[in-house]
Protein backbone atom coordinates (compact mmCIF):
# COMPACT_ATOMS: atom_id res chain seq x y z
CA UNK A 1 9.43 29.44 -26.10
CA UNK A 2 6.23 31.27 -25.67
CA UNK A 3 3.60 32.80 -23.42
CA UNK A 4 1.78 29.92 -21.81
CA UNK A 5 -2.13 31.60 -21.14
CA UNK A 6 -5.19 30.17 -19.28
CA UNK A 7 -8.28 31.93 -20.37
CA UNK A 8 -10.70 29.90 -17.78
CA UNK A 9 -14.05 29.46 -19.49
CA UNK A 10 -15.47 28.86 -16.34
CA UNK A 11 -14.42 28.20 -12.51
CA UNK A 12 -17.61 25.24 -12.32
CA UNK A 13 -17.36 22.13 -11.71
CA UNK A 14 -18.97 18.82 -12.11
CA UNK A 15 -16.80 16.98 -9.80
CA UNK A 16 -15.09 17.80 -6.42
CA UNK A 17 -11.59 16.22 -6.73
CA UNK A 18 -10.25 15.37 -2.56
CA UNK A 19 -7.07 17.20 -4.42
CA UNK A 20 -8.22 19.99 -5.99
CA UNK A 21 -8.44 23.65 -4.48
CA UNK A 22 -11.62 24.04 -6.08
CA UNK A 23 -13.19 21.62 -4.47
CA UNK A 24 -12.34 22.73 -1.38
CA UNK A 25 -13.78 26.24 -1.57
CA UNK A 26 -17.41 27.99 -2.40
CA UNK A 27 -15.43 31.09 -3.99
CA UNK A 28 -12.84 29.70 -6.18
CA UNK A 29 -11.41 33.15 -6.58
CA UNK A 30 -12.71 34.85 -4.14
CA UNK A 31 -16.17 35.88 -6.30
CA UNK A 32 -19.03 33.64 -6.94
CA UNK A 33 -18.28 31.22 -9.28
CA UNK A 34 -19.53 31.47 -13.10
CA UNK A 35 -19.31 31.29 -16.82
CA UNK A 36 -17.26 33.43 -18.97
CA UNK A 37 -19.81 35.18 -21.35
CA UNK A 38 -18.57 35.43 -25.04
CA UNK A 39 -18.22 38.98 -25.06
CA UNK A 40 -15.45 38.26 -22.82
CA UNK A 41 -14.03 35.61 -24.95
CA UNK A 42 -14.19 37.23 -28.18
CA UNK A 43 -12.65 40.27 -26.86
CA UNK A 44 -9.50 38.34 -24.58
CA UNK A 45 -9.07 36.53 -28.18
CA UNK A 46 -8.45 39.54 -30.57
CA UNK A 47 -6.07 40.73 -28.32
CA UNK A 48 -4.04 38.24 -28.41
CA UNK A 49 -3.40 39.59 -32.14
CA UNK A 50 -0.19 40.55 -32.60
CA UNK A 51 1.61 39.18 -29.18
CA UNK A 52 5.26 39.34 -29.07
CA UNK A 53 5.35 35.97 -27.99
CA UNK A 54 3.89 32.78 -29.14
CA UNK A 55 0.82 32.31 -27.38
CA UNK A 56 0.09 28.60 -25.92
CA UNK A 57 -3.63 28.59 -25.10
CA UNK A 58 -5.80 26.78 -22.39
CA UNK A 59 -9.41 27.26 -21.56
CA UNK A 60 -8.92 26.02 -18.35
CA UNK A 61 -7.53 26.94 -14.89
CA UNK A 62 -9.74 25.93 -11.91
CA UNK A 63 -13.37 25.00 -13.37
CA UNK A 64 -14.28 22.19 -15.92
CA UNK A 65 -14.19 23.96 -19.11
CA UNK A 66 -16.52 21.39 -20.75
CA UNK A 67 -19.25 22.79 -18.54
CA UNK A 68 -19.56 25.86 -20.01
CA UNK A 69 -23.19 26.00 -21.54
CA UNK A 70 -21.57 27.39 -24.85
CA UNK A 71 -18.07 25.68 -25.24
CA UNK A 72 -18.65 24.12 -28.27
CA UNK A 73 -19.31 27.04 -29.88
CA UNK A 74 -16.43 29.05 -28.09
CA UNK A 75 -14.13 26.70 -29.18
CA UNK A 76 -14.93 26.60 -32.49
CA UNK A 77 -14.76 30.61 -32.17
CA UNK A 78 -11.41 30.53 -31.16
CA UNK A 79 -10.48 28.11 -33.90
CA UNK A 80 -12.03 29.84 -36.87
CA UNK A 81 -10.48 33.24 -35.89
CA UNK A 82 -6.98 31.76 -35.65
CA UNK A 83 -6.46 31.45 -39.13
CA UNK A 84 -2.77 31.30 -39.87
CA UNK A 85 -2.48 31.20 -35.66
CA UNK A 86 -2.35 34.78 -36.20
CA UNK A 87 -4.06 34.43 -32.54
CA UNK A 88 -2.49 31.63 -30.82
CA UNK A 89 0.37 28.82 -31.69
CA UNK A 90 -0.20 25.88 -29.40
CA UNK A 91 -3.78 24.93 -27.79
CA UNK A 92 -4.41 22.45 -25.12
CA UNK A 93 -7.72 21.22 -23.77
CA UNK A 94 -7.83 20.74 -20.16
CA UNK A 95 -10.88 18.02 -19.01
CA UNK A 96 -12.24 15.23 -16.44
CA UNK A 97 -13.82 13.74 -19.39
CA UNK A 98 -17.05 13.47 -17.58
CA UNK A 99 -19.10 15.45 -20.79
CA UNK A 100 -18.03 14.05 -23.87
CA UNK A 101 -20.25 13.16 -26.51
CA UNK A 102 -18.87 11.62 -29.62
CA UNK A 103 -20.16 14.93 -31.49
CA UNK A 104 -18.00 17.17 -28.99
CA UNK A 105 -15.16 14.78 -29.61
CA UNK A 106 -15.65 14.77 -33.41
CA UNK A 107 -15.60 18.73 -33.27
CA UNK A 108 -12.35 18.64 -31.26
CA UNK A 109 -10.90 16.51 -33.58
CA UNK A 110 -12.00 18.20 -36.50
CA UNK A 111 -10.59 21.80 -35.24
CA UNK A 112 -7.42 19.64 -34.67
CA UNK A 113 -7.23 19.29 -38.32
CA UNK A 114 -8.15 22.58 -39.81
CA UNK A 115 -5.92 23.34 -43.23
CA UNK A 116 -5.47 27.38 -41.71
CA UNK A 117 -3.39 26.76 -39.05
CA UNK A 118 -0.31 24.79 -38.48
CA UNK A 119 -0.76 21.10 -38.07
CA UNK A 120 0.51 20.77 -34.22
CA UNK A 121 -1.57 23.74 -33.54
CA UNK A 122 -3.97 21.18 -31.05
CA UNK A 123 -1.50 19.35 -29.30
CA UNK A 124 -2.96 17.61 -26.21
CA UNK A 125 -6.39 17.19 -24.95
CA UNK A 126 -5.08 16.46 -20.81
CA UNK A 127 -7.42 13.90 -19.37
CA UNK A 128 -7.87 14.01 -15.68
CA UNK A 129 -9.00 10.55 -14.75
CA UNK A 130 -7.02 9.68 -11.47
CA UNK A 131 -8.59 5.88 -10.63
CA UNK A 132 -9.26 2.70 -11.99
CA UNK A 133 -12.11 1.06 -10.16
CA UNK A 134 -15.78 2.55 -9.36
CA UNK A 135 -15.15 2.97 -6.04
CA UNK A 136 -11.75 4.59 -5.72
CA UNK A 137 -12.94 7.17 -8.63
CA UNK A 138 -15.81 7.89 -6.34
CA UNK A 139 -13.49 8.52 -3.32
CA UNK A 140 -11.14 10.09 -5.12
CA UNK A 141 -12.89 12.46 -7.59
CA UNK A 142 -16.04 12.64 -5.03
CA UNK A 143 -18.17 11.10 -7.91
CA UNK A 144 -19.76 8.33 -9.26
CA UNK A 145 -18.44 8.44 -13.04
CA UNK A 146 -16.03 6.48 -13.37
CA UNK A 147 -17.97 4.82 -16.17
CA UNK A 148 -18.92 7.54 -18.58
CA UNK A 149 -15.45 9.09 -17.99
CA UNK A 150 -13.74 5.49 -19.35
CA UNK A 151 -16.57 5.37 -22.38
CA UNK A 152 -16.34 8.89 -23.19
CA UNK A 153 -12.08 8.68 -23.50
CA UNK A 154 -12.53 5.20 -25.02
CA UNK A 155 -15.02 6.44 -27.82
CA UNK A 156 -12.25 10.18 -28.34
CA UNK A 157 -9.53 7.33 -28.88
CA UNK A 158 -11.48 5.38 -31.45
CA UNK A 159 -13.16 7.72 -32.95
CA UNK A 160 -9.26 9.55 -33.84
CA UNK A 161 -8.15 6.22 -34.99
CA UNK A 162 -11.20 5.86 -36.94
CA UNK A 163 -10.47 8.89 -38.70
CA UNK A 164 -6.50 8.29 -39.01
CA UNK A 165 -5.53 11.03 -37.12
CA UNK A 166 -2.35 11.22 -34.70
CA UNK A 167 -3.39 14.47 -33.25
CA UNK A 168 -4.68 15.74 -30.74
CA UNK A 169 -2.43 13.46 -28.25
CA UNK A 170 -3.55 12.54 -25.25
CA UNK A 171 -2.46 12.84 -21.89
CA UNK A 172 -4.31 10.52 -19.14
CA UNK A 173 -3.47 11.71 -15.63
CA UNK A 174 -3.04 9.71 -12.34
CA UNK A 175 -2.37 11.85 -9.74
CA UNK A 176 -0.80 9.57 -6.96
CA UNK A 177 -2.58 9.57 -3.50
CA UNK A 178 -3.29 6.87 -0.35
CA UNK A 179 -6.28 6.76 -2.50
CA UNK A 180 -5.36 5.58 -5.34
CA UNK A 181 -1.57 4.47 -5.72
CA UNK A 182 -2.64 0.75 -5.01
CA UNK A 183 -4.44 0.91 -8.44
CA UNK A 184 -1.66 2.40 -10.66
CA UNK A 185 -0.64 -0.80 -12.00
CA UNK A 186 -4.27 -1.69 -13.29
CA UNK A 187 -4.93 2.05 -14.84
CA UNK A 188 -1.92 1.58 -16.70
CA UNK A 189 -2.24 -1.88 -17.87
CA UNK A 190 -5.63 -0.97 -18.74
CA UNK A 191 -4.75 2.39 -20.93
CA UNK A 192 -1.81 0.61 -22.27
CA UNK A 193 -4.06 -2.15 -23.71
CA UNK A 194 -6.43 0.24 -25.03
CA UNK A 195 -3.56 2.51 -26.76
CA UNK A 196 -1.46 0.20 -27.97
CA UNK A 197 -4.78 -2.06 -29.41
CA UNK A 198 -5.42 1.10 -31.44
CA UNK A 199 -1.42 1.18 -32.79
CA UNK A 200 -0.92 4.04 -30.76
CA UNK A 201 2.92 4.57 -29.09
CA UNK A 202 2.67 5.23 -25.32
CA UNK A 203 5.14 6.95 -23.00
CA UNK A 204 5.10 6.60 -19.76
CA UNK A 205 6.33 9.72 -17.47
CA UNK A 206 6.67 10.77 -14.04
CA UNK A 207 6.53 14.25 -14.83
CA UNK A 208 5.09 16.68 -17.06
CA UNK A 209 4.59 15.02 -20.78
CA UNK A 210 7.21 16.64 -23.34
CA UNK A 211 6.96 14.37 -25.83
CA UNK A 212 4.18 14.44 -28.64
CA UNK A 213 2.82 11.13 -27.82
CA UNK A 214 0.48 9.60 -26.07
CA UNK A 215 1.34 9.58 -22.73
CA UNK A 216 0.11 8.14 -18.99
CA UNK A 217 0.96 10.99 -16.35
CA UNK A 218 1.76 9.81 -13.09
CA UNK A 219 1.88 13.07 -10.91
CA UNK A 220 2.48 13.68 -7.19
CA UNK A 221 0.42 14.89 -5.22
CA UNK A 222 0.49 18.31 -3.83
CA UNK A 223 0.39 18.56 -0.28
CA UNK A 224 1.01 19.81 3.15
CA UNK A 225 3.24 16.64 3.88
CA UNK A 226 5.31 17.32 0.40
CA UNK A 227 7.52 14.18 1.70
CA UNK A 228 5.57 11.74 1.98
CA UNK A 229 3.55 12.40 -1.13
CA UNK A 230 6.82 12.01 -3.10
CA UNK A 231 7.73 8.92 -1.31
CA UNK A 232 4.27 7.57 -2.20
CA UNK A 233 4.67 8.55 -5.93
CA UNK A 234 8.60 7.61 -6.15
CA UNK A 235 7.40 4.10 -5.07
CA UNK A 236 4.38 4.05 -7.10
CA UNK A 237 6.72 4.95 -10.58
CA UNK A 238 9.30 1.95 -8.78
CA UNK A 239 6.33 -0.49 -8.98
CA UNK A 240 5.50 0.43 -12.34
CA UNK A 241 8.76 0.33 -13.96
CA UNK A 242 9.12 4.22 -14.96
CA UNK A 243 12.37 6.00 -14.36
CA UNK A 244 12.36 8.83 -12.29
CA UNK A 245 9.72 9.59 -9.75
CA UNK A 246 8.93 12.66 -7.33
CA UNK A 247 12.60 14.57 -6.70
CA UNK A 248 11.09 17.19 -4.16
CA UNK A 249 11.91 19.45 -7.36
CA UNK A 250 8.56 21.35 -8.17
CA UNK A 251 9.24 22.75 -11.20
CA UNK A 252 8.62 21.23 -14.87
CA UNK A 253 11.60 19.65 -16.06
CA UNK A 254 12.60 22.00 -19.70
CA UNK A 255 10.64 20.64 -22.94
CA UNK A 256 7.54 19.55 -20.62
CA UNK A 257 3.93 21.18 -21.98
């Protein structure tokens, strides 16, 4: 158990998602969007010291945290004062992938593997993806990057086998959508390929992950026609061979991250 926490770097975005409420609105809460300064950071970090509860941190809620001007070196902030996770237990990293250098994914990997803090402290980087080809990425993520986003996860996945590392897992998401869902069968071939060329195990889930593997996410879509988007993804995970599929039940099964 724990206290799951999303300190939002920033509620920017590169991308505007057809599914996302962020995309959908000029305010995201209501104030005009920005960057969290690192006043702000350093200060909603120390008081996480001494927290009842585990903590289980994510720099992300609505925005792309990877846009943040700084987030390199907020990251690495975060990282260097959790010594002993006297701050925070769990972290997960939250990103479309879209900026992702192979010195930001070194870094990430390298905080991943820092001897102060316990080894599954960096459990999951969650990569929002969503598409296969060019052009449903583009309709679906309202943006042509469908490239850089497969180089950028391709070069974090060899670069962590490069290094021997298992962790951080990875997550890469397919939210299911009229869209999209005629492509789910090529993502995952493609992903699976990749993975399991690299001698990486790969679940396959419906759900929410809660396993600490690498793991292709196929999620339903939230909607105002709830029904149908389940039938779509129960279908979808039917084509695909996965057990399980949208229940109308909105709630993370127990274990999930």
């Amino acid at each position: 158990m724990g206290v799951n926490l999303n300190l939002e770097l920033t509620d920017r975005c590169n991308i505007r998602c057809r599914m996302c409420s962020q995309s959908l609105r000029d305010e995201a809460h209501g104030a005009p969007m920005r960057h969290m300064d690192f006043a702000t950071w350093r200060a909603a970090l120390q008081g996480l010291a001494g927290m009842a509860e585990p903590v289980h941190l994510c720099p992300h809620w609505l925005g792309e945290p990877t846009i943040h001007p700084r987030f390199d070196q907020l990251i690495e902030y975060a990282f260097a004062q959790n010594a002993g996770n006297r701050l925070f237990r769990e972290f997960k990293l939250h990103t479309n992938g879209v900026v992702l250098p192979e010195p930001r994914a070194r870094l990430l990997l390298r905080l991943a593997h820092r001897a102060d803090q316990a080894p599954n402290t960096f459990r999951f980087v969650h990569f929002s993806i969503d598409a296969h080809s060019r052009h449903a990425y583009a309709y679906v993520k309202g943006a042509d990057q469908r490239d850089r986003v497969y180089a950028n996860v391709t070069r974090f996945l060899q670069v962590r086998h490069e290094l021997g590392l298992q962790r951080p897992f990875v997550t890469l998401a397919f939210v299911v959508q009229p869209g999209n869902a005629h492509e789910a069968r090529a993502f995952r071939d493609h992903w699976l390929r990749v993975l399991r060329g690299l001698g990486r195990e790969v679940a396959q889930t419906p759900d929410w992950p809660d396993r600490e593997v690498d793991t292709l996410y196929f999620r339903p879509l939230n909607t105002g026609d709830q029904a149908a988007s389940d039938a779509l993804h129960a279908q979808v995970c039917r084509e695909l061979g996965i057990a399980g599929g949208a229940s109308g039940d909105r709630l993370r099964r127990p274990g999930s991250f």
